[in-house]
PDB file of N, CA and C in Angstrom:
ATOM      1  N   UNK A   1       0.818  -1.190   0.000  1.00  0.00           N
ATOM      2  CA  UNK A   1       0.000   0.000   0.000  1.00  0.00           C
ATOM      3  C   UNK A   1       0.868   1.263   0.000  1.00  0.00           C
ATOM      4  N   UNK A   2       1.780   0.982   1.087  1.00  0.00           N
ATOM      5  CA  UNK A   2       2.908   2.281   0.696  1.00  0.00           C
ATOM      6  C   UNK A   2       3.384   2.986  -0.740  1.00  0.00           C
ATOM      7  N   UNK A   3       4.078   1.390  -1.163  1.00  0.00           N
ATOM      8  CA  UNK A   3       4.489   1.602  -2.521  1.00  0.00           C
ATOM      9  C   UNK A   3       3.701   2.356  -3.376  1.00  0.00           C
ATOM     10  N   UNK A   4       2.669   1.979  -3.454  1.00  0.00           N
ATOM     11  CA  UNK A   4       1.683   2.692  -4.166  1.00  0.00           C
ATOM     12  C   UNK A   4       1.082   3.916  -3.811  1.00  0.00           C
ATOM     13  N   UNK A   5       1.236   4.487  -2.872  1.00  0.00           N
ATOM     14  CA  UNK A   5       0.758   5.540  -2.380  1.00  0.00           C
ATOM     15  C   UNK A   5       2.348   6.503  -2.847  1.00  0.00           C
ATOM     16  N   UNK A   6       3.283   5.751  -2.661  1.00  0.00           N
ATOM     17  CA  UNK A   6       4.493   6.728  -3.044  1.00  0.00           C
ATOM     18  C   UNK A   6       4.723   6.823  -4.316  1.00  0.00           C
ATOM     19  N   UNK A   7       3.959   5.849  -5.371  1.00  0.00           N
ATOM     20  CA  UNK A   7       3.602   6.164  -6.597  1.00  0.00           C
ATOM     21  C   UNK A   7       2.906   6.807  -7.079  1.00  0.00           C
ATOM     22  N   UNK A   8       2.109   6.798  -6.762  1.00  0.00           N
ATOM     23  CA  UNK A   8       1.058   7.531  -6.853  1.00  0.00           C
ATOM     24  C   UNK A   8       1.476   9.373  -6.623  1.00  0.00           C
ATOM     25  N   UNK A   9       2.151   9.673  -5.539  1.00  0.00           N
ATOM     26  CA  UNK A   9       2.574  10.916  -5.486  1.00  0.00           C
ATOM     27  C   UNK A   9       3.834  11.380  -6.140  1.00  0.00           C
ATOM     28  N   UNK A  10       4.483  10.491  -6.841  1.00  0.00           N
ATOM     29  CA  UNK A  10       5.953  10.798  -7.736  1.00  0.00           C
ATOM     30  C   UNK A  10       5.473  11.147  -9.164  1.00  0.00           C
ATOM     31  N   UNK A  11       4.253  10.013  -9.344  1.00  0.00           N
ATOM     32  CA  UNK A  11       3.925  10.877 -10.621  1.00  0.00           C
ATOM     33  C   UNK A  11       2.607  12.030 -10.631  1.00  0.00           C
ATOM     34  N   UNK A  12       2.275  12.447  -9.573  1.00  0.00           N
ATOM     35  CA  UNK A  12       1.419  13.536  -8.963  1.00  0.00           C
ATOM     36  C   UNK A  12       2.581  14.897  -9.387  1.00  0.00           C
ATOM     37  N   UNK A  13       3.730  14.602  -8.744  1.00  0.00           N
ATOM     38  CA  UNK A  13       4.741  15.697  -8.466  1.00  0.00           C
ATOM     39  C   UNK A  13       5.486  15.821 -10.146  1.00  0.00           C
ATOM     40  N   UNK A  14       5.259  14.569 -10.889  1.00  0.00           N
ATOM     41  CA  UNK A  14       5.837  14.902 -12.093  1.00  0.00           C
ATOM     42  C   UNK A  14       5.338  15.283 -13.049  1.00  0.00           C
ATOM     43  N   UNK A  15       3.661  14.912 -12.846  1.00  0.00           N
ATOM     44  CA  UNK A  15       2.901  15.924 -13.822  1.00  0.00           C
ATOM     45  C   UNK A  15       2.861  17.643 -13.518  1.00  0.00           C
ATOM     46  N   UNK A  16       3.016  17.697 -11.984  1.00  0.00           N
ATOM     47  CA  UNK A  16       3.134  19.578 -11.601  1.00  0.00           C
ATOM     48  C   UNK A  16       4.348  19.696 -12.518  1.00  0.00           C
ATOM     49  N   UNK A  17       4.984  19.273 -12.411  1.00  0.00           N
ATOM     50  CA  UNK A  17       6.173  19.669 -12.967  1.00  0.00           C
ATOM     51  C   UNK A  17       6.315  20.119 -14.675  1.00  0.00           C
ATOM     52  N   UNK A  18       5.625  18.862 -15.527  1.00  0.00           N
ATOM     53  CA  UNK A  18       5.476  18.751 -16.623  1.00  0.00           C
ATOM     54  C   UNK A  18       4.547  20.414 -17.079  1.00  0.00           C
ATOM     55  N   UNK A  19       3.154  20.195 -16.129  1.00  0.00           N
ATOM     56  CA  UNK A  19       2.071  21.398 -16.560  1.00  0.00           C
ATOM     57  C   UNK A  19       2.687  22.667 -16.157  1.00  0.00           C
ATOM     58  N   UNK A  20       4.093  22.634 -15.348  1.00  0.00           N
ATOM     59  CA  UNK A  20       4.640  24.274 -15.214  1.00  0.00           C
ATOM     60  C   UNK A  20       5.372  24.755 -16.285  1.00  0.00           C
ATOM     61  N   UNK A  21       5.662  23.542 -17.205  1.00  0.00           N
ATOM     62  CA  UNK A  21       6.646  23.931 -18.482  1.00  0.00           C
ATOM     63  C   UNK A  21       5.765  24.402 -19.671  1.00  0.00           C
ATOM     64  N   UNK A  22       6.003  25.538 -20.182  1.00  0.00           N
ATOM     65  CA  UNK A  22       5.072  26.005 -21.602  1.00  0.00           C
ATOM     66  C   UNK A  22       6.164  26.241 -22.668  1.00  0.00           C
ATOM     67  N   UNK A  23       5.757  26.968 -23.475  1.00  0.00           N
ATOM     68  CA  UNK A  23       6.294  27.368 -24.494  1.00  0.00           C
ATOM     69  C   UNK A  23       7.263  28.933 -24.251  1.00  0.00           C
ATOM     70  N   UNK A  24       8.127  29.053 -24.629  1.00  0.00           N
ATOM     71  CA  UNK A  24       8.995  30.096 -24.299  1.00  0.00           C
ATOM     72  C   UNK A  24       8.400  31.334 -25.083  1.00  0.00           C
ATOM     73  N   UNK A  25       8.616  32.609 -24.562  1.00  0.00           N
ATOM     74  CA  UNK A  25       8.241  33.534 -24.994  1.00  0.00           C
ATOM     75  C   UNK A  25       9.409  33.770 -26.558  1.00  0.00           C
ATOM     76  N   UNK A  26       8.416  34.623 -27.386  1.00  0.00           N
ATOM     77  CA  UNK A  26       9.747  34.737 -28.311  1.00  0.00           C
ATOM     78  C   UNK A  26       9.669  36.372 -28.131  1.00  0.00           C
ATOM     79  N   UNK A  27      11.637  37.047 -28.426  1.00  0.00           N
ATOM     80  CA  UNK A  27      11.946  37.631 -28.444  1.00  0.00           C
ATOM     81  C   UNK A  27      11.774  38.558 -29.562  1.00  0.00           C
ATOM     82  N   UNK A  28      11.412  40.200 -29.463  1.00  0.00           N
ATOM     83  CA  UNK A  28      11.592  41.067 -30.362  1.00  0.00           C
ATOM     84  C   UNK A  28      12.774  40.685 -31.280  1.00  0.00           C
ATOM     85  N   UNK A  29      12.678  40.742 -32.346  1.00  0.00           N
ATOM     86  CA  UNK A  29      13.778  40.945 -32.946  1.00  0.00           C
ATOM     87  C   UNK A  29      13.699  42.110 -34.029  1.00  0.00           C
ATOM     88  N   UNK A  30      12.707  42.810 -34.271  1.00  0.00           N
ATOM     89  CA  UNK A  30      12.854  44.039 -35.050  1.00  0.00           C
ATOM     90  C   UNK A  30      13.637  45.044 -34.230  1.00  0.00           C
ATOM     91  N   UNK A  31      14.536  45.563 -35.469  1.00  0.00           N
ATOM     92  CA  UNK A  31      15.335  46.825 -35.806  1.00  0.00           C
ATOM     93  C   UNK A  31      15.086  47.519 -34.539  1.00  0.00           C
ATOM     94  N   UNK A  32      15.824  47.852 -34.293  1.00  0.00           N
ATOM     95  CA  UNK A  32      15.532  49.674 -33.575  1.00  0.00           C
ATOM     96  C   UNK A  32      14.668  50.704 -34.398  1.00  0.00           C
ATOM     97  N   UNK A  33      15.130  50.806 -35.430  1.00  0.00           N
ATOM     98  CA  UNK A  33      14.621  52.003 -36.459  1.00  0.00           C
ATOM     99  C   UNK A  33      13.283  51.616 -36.636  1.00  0.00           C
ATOM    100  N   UNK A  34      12.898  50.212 -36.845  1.00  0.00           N
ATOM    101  CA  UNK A  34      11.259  49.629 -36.833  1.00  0.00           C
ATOM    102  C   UNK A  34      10.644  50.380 -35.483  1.00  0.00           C
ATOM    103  N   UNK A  35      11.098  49.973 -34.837  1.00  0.00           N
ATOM    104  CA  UNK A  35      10.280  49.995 -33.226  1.00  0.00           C
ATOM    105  C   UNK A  35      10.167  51.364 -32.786  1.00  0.00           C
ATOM    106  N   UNK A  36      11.068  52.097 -33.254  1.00  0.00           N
ATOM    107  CA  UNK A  36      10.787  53.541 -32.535  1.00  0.00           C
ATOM    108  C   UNK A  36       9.839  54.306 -33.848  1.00  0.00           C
ATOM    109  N   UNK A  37      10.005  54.012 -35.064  1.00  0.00           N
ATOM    110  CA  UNK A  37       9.281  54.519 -36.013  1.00  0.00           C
ATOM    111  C   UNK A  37       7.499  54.086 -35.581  1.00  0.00           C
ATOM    112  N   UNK A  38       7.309  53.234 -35.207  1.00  0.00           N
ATOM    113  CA  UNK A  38       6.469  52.546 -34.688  1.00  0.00           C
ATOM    114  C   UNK A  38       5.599  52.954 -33.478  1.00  0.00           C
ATOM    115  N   UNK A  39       6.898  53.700 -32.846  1.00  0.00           N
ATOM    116  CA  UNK A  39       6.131  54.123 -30.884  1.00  0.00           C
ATOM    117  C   UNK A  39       6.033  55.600 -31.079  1.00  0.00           C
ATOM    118  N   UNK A  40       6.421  55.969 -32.617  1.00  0.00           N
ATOM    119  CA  UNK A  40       6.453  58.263 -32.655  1.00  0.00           C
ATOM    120  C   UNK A  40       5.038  57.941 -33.669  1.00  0.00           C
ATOM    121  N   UNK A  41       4.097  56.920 -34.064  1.00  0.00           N
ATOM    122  CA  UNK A  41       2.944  56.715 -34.824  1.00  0.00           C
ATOM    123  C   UNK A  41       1.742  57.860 -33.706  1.00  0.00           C
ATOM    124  N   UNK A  42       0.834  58.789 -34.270  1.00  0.00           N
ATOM    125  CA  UNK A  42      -0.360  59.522 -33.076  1.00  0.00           C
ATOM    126  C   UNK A  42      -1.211  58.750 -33.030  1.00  0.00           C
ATOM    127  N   UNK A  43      -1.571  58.617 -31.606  1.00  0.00           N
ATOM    128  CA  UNK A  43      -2.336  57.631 -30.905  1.00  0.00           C
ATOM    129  C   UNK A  43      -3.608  58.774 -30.574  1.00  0.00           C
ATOM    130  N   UNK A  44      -4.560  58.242 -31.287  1.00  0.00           N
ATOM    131  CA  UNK A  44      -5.888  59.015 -30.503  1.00  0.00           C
ATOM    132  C   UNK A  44      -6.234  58.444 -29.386  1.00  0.00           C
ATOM    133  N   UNK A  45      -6.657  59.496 -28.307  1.00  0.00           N
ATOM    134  CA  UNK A  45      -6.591  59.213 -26.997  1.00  0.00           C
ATOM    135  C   UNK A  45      -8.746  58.968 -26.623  1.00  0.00           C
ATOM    136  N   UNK A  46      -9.290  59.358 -27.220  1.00  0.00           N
ATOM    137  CA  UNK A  46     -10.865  59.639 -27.296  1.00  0.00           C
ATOM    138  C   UNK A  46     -10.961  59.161 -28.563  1.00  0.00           C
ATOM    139  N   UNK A  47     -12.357  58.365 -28.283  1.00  0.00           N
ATOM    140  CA  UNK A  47     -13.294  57.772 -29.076  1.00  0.00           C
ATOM    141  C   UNK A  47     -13.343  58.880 -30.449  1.00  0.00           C
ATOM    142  N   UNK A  48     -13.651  58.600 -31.743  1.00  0.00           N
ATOM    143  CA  UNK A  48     -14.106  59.806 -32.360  1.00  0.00           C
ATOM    144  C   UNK A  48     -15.835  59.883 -32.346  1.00  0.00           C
ATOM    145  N   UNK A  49     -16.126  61.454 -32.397  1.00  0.00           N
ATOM    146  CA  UNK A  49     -17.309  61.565 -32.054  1.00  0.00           C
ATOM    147  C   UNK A  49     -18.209  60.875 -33.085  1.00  0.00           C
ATOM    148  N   UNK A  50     -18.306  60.172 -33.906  1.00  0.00           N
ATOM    149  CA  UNK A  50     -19.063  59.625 -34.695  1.00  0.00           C
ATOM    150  C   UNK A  50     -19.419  58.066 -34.013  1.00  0.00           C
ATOM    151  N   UNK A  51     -17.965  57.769 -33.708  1.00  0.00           N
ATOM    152  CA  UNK A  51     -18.126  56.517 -32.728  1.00  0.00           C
ATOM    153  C   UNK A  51     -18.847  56.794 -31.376  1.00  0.00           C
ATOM    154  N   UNK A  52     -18.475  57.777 -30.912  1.00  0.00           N
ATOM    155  CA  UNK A  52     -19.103  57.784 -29.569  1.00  0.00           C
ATOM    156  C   UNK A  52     -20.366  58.223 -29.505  1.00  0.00           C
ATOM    157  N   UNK A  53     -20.674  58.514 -30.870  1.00  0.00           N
ATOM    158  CA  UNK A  53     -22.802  58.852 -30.374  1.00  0.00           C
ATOM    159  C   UNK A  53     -23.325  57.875 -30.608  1.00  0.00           C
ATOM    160  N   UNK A  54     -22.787  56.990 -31.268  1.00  0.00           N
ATOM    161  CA  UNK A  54     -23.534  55.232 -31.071  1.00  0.00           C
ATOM    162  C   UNK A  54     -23.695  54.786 -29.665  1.00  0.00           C
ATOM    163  N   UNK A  55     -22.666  55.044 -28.429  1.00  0.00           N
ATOM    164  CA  UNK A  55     -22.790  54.275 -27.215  1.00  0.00           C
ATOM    165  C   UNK A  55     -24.039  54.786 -26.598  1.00  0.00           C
ATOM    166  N   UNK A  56     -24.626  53.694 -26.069  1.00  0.00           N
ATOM    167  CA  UNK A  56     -25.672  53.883 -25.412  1.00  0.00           C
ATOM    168  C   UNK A  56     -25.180  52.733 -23.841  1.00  0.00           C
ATOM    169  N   UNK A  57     -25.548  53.155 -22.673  1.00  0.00           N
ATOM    170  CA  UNK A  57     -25.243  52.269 -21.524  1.00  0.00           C
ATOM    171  C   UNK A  57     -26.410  52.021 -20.651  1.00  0.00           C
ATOM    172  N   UNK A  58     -26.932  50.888 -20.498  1.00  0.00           N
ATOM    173  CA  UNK A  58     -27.665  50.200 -19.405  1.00  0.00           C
ATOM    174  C   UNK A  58     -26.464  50.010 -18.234  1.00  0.00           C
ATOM    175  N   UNK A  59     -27.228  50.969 -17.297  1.00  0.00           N
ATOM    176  CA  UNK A  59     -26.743  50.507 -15.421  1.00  0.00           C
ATOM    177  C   UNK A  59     -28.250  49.931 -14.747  1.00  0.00           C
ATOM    178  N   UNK A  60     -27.392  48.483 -15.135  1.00  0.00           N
ATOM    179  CA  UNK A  60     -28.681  47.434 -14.132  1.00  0.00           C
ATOM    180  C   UNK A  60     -28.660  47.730 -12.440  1.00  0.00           C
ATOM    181  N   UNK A  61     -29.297  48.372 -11.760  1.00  0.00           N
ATOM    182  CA  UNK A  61     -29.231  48.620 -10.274  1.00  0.00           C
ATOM    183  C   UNK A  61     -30.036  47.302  -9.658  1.00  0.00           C
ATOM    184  N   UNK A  62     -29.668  46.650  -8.328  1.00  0.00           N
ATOM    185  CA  UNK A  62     -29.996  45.850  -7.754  1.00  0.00           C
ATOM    186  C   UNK A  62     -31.289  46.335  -6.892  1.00  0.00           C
ATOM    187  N   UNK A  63     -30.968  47.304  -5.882  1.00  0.00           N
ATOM    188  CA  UNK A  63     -31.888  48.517  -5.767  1.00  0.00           C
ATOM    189  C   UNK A  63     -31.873  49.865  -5.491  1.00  0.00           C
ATOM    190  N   UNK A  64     -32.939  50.380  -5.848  1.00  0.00           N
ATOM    191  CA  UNK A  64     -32.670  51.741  -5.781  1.00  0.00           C
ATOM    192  C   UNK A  64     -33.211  52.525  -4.936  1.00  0.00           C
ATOM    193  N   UNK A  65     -33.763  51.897  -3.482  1.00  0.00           N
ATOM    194  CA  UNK A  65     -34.293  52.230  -2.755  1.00  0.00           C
ATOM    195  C   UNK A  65     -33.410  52.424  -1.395  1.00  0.00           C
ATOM    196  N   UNK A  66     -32.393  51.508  -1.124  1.00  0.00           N
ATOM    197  CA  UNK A  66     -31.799  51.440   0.019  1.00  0.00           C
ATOM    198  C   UNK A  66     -30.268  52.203   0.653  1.00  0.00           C
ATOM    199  N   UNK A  67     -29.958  52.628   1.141  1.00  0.00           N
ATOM    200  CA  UNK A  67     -28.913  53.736   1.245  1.00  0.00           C
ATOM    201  C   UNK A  67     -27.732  53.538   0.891  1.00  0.00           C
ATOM    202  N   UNK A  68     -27.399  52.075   1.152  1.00  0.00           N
ATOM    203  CA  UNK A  68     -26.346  51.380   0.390  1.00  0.00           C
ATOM    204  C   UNK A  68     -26.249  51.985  -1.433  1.00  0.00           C
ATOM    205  N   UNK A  69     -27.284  51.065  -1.990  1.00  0.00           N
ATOM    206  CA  UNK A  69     -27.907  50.887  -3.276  1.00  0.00           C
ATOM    207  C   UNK A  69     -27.905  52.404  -3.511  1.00  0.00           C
ATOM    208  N   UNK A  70     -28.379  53.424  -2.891  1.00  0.00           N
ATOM    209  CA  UNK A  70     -28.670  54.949  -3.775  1.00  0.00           C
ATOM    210  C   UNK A  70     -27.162  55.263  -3.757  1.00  0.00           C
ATOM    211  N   UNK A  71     -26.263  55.107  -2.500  1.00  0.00           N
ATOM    212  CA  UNK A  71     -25.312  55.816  -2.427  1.00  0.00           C
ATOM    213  C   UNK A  71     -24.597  55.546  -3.787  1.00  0.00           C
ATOM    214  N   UNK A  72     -24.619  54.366  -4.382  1.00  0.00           N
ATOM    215  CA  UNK A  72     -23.884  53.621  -5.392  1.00  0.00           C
ATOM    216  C   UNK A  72     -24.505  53.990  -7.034  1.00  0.00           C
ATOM    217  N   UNK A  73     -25.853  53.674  -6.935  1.00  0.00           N
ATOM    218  CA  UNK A  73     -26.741  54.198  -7.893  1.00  0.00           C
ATOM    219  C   UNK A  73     -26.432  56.056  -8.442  1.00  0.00           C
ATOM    220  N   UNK A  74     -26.315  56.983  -7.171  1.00  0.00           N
ATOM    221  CA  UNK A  74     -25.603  58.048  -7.049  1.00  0.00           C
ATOM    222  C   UNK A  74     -24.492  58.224  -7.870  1.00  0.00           C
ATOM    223  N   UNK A  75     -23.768  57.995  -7.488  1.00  0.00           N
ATOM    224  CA  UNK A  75     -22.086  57.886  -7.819  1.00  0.00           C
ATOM    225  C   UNK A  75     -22.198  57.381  -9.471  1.00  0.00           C
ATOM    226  N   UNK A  76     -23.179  56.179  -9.601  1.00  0.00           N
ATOM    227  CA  UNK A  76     -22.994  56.295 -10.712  1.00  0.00           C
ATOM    228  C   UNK A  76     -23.581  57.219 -12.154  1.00  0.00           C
ATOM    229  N   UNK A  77     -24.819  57.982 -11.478  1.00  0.00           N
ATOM    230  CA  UNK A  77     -25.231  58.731 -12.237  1.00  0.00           C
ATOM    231  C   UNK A  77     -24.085  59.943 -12.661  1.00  0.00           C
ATOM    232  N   UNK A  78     -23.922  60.256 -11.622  1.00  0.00           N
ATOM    233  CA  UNK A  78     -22.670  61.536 -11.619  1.00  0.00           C
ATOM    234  C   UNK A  78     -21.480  61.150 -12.875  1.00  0.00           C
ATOM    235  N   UNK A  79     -21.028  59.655 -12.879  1.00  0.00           N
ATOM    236  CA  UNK A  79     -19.864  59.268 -13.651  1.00  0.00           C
ATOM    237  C   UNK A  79     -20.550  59.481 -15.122  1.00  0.00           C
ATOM    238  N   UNK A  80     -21.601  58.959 -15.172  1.00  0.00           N
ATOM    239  CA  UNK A  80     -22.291  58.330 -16.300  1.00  0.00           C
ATOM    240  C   UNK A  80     -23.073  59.973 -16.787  1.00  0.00           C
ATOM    241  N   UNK A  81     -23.383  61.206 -16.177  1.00  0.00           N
ATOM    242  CA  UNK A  81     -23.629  61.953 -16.663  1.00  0.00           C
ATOM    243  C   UNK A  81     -22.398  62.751 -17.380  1.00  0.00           C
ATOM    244  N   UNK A  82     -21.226  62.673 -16.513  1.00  0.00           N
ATOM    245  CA  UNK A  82     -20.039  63.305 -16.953  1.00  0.00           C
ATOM    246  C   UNK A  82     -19.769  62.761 -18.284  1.00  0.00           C
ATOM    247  N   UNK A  83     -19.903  61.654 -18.506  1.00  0.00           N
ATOM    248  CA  UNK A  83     -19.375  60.573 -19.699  1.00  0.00           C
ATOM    249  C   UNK A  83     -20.874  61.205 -20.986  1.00  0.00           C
ATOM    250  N   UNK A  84     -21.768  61.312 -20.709  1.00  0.00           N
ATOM    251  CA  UNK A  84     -22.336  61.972 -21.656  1.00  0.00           C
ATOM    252  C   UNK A  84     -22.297  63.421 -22.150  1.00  0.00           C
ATOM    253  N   UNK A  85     -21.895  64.250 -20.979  1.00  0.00           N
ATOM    254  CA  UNK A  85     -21.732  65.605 -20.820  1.00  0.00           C
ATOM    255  C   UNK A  85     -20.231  66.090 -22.096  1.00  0.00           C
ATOM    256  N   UNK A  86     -19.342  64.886 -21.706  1.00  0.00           N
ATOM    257  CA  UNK A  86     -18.100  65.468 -22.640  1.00  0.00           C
ATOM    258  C   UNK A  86     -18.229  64.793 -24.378  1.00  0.00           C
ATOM    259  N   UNK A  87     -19.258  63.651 -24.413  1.00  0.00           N
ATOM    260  CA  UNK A  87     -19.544  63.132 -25.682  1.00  0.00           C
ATOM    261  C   UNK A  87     -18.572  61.907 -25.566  1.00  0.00           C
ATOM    262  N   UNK A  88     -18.328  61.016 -24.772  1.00  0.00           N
ATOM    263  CA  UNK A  88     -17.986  59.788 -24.789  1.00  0.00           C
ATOM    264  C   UNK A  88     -19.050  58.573 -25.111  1.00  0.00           C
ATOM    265  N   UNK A  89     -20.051  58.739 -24.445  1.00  0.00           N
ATOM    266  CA  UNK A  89     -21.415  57.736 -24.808  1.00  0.00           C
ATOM    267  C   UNK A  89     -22.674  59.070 -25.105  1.00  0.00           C
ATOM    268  N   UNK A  90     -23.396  58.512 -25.626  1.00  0.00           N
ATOM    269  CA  UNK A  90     -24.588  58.680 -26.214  1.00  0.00           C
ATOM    270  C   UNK A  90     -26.065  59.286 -25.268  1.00  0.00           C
ATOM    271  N   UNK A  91     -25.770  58.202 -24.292  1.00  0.00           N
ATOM    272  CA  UNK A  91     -27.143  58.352 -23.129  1.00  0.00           C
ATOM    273  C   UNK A  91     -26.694  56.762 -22.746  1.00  0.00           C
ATOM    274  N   UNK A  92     -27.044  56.876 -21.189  1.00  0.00           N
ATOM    275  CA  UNK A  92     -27.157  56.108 -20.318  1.00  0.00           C
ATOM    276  C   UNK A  92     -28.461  55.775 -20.187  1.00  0.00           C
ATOM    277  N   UNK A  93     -29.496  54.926 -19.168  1.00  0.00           N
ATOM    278  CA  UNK A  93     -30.616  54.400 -18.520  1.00  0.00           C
ATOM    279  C   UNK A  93     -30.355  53.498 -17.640  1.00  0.00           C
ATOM    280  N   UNK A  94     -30.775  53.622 -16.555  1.00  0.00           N
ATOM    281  CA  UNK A  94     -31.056  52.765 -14.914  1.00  0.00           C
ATOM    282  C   UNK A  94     -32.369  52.371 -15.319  1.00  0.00           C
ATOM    283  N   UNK A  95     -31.907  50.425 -15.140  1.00  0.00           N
ATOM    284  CA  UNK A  95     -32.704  49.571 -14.419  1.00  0.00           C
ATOM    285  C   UNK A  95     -32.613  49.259 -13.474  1.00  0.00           C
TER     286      UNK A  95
END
């Protein structure tokens, strides 16, 4: 019974072993001149406004009655009005 119980845990310990080994990451190997030509590219930082009058957001509330629940419900109106106010989404609605 031993034996087998100490078998049982050698190849327990050799499959951890096996499932910690993956595949190696591979290394950059582009240029310098690639990579920085690459990172001076302009990154738009905001949605463009054509994209962003499509968003529309459902905030499902659990409830909206209890002081917990408003304080939270609260907070999120405030975020969610700001986010319409600058033209990131479209319109929000609480369920």
């Amino acid at each position: 019974m031993k034996k087998l119980l100490a078998i049982v845990m050698v190849l327990c310990l050799a499959l951890a072993f096996v499932a910690c080994g993956g595949p190696q990451k591979e290394e950059n190997t582009a240029s310098p001149e690639v990579s920085q030509s690459a990172s001076q590219a302009p990154v738009s930082e905001s949605p463009s406004q054509a994209a962003a009058s499509e968003i529309n957001v459902a905030y499902i509330a659990k409830n909206t009655v209890d002081a917990f629940h408003a304080t939270l419900n609260g907070a999120a109106k405030t975020a969610l009005d700001a986010l319409v106010a600058d033209g990131t989404i479209k319109s929000w609605q609480l369920y």
